[in-house]
C-alpha atoms as a PDB file:
ATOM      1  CA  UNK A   1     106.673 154.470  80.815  1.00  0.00           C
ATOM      2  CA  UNK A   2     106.663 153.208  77.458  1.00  0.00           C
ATOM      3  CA  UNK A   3     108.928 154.290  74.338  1.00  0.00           C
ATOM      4  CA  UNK A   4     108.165 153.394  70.821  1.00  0.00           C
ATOM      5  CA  UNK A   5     108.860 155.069  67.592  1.00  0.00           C
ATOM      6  CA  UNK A   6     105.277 156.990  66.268  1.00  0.00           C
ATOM      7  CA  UNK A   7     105.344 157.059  62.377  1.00  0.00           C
ATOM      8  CA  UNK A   8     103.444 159.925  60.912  1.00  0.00           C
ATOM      9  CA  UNK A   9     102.097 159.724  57.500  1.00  0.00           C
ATOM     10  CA  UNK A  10     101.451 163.492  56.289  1.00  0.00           C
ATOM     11  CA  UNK A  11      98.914 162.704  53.327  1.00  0.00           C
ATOM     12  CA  UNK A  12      97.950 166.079  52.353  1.00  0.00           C
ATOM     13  CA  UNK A  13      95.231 169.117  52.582  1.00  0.00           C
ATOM     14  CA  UNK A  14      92.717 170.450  51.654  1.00  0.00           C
ATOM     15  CA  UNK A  15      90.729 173.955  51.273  1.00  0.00           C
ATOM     16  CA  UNK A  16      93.938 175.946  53.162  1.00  0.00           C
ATOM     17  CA  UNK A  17      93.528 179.638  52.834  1.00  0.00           C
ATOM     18  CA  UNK A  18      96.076 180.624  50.192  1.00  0.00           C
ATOM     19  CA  UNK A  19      98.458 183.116  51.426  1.00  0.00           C
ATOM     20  CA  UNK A  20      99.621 184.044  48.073  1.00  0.00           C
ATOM     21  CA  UNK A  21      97.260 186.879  45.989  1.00  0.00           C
ATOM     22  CA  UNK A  22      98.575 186.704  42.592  1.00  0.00           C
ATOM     23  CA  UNK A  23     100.257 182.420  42.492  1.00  0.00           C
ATOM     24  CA  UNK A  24      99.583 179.276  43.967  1.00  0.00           C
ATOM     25  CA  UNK A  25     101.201 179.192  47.235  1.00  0.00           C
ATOM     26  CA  UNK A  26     104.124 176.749  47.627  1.00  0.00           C
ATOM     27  CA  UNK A  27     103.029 174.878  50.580  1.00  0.00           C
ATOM     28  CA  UNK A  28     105.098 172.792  53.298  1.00  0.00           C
ATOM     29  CA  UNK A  29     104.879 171.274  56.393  1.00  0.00           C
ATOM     30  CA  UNK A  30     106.688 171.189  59.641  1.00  0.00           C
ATOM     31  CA  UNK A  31     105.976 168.655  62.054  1.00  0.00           C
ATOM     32  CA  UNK A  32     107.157 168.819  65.687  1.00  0.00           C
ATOM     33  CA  UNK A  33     107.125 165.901  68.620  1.00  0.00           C
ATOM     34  CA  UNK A  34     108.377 167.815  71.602  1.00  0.00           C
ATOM     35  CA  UNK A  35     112.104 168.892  70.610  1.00  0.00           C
ATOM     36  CA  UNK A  36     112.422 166.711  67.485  1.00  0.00           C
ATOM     37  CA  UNK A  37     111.150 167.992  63.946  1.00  0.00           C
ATOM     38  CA  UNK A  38     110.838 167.114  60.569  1.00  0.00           C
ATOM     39  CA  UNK A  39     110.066 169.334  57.292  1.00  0.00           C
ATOM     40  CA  UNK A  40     108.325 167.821  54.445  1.00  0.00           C
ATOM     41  CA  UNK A  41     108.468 168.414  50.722  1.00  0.00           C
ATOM     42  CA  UNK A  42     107.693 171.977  49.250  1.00  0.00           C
ATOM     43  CA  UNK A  43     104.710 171.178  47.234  1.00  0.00           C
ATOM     44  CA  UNK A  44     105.432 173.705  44.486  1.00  0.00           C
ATOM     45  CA  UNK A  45     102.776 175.459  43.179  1.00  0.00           C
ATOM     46  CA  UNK A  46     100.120 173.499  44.612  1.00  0.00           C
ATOM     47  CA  UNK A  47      97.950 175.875  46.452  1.00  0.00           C
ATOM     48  CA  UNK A  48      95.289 175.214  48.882  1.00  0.00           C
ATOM     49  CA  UNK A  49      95.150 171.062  48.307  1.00  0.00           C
ATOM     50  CA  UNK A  50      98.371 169.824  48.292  1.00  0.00           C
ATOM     51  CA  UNK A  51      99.448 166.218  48.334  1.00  0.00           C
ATOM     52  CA  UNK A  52     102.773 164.983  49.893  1.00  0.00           C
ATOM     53  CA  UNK A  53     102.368 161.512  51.236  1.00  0.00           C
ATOM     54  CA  UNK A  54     105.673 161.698  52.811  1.00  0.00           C
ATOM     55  CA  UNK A  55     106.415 159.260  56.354  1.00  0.00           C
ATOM     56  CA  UNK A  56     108.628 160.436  59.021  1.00  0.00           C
ATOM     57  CA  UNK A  57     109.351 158.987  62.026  1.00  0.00           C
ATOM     58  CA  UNK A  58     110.244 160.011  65.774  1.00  0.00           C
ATOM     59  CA  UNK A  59     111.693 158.348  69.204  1.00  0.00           C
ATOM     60  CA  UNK A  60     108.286 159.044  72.019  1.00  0.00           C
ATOM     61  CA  UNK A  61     107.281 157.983  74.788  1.00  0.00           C
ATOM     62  CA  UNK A  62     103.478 157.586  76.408  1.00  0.00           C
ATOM     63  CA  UNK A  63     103.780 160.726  78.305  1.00  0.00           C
ATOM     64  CA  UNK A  64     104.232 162.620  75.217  1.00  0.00           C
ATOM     65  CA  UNK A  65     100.916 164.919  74.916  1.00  0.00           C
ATOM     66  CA  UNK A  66     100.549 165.909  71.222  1.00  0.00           C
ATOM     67  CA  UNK A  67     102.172 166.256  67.799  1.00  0.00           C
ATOM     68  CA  UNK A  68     101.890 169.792  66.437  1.00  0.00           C
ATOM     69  CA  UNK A  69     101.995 170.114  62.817  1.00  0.00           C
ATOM     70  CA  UNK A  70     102.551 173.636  61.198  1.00  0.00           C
ATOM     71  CA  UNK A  71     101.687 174.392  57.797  1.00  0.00           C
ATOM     72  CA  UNK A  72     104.020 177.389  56.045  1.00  0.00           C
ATOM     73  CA  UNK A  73     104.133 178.757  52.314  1.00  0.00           C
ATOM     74  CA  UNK A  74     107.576 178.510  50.956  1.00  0.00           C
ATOM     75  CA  UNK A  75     108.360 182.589  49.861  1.00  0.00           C
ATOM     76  CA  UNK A  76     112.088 182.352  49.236  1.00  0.00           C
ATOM     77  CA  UNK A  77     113.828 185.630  50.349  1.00  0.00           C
ATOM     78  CA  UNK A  78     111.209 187.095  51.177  1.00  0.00           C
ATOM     79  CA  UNK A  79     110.064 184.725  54.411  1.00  0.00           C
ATOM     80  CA  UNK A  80     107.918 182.565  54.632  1.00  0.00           C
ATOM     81  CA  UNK A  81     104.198 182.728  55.291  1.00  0.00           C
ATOM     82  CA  UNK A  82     102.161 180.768  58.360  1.00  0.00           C
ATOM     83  CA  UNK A  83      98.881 178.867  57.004  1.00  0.00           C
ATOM     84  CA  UNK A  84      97.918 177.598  59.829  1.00  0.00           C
ATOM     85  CA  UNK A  85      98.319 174.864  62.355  1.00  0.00           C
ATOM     86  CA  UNK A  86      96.556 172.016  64.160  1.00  0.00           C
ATOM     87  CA  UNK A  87      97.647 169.927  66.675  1.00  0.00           C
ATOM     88  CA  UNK A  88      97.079 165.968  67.396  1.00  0.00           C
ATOM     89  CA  UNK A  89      96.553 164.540  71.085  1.00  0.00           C
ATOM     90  CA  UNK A  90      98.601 161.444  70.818  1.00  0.00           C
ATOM     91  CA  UNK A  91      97.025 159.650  74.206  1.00  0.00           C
ATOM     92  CA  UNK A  92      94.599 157.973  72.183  1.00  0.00           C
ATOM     93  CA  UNK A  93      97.448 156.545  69.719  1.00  0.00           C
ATOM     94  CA  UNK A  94      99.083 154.989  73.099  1.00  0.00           C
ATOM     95  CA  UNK A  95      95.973 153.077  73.613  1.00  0.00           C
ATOM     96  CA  UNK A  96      95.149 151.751  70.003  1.00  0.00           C
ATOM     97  CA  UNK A  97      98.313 151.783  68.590  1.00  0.00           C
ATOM     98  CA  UNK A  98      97.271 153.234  65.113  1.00  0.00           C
ATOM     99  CA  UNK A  99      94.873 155.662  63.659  1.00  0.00           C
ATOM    100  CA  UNK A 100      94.515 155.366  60.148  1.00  0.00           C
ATOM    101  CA  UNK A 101      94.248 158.480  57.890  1.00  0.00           C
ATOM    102  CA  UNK A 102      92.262 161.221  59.938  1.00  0.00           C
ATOM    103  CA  UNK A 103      91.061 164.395  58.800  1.00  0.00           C
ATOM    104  CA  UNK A 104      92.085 167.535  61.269  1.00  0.00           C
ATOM    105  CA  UNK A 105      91.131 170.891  61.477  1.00  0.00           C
ATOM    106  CA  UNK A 106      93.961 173.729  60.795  1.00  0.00           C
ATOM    107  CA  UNK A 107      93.821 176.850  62.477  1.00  0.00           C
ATOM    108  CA  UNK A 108      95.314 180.336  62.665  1.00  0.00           C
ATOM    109  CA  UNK A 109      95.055 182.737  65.265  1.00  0.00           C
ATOM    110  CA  UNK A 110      91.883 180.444  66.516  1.00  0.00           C
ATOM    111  CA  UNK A 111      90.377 180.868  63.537  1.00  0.00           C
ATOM    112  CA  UNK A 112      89.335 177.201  61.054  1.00  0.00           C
ATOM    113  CA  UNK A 113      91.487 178.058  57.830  1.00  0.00           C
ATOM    114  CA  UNK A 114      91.482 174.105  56.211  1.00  0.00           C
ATOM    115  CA  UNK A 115      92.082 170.358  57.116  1.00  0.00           C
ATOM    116  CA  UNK A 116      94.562 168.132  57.011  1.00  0.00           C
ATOM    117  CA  UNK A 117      94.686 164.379  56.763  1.00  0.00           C
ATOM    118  CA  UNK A 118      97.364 162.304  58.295  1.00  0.00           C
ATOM    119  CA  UNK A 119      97.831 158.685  59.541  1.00  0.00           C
ATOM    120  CA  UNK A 120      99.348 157.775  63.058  1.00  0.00           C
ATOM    121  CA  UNK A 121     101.163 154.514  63.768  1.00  0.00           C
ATOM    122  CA  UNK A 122     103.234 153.679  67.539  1.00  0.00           C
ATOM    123  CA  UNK A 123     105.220 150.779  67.796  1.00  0.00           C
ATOM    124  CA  UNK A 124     106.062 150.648  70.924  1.00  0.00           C
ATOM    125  CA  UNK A 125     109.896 149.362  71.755  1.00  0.00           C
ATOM    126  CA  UNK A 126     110.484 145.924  73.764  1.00  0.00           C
ATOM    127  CA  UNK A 127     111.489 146.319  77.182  1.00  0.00           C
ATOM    128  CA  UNK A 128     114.827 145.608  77.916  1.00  0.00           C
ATOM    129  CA  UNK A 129     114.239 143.439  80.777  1.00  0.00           C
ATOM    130  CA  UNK A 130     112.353 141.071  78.793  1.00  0.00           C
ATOM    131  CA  UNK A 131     114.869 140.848  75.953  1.00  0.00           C
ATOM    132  CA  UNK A 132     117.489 140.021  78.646  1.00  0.00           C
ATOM    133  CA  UNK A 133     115.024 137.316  80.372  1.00  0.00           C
ATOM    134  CA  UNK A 134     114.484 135.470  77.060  1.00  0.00           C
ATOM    135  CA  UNK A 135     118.349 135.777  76.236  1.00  0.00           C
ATOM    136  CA  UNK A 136     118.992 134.229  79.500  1.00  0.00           C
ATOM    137  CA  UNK A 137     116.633 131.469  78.366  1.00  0.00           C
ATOM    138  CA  UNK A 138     117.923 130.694  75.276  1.00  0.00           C
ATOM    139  CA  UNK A 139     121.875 131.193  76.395  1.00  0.00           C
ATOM    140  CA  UNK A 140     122.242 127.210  77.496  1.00  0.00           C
ATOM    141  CA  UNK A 141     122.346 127.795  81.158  1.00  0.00           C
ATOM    142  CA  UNK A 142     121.848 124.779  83.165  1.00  0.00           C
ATOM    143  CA  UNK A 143     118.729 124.117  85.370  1.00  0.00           C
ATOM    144  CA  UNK A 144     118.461 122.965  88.803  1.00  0.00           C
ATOM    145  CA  UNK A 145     117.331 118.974  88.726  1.00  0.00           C
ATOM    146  CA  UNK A 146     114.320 117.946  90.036  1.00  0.00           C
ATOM    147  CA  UNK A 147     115.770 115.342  92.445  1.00  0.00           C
END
């Protein structure tokens, strides 16, 4: 199994269906890698394009199946409002490694409600056996003579 840290780059959105009638909606983002999460920016008063090109980063490993990102609008009191939601397959991202800005669809109750774009990068962690093979290397041990 390999462990890494996966750094998402939330860039922004575009054509989201705007929960608020009268304003702008105030919109946010919530991203979630199995039990870890992160909350952008509100992006006040933005609407249905915001921009946040924010970076957050999580602890994952390969058998990790997707990243689920959850757009809300920011209400206050009140509660806040879903958008919508899409969700990213992160076996692919394993393989390559990256996967530069990508636009994805957002959905709510099934239904195609906007995209979002958003960059992927893993960097995948160096295994502790090696880093104790090449410290043994480099620790001055002696070596057995060729005699």
């Amino acid at each position: 199994m390999v462990r890494g840290t996966l750094e998402v780059l939330l860039i922004g959105a575009k054509g989201l269906e705007n929960t608020d009638f009268l304003c702008n909606m105030d919109p946010y983002v919530i991203i979630t890698c199995r039990t870890q999460e992160h909350k952008s920016s509100v992006a006040s008063g933005k609407g249905s394009d915001p921009e946040w090109n924010e970076t957050f980063v999580f602890g994952v490993s390969d058998d990790v199946p997707e990243l689920l990102i959850k757009i809300l609008d920011s209400d206050g009191p009140s509660g806040d409002d879903v958008v919508g939601e899409a969700k990213i397959l992160l076996e692919p991202l394993f393989i390559e490694g990256s996967i530069p800005p990508t636009v994805y669809n957002v959905v709510k109750d099934e239904e195609y409600c906007g995209e979002i774009r958003v960059g992927l990068n893993f960097t995948p962690e160096k295994d502790s056996e090696e880093e104790f093979a090449a410290e043994e290397e480099t620790c001055g041990g002696w070596k057995e003579s060729s005699y």
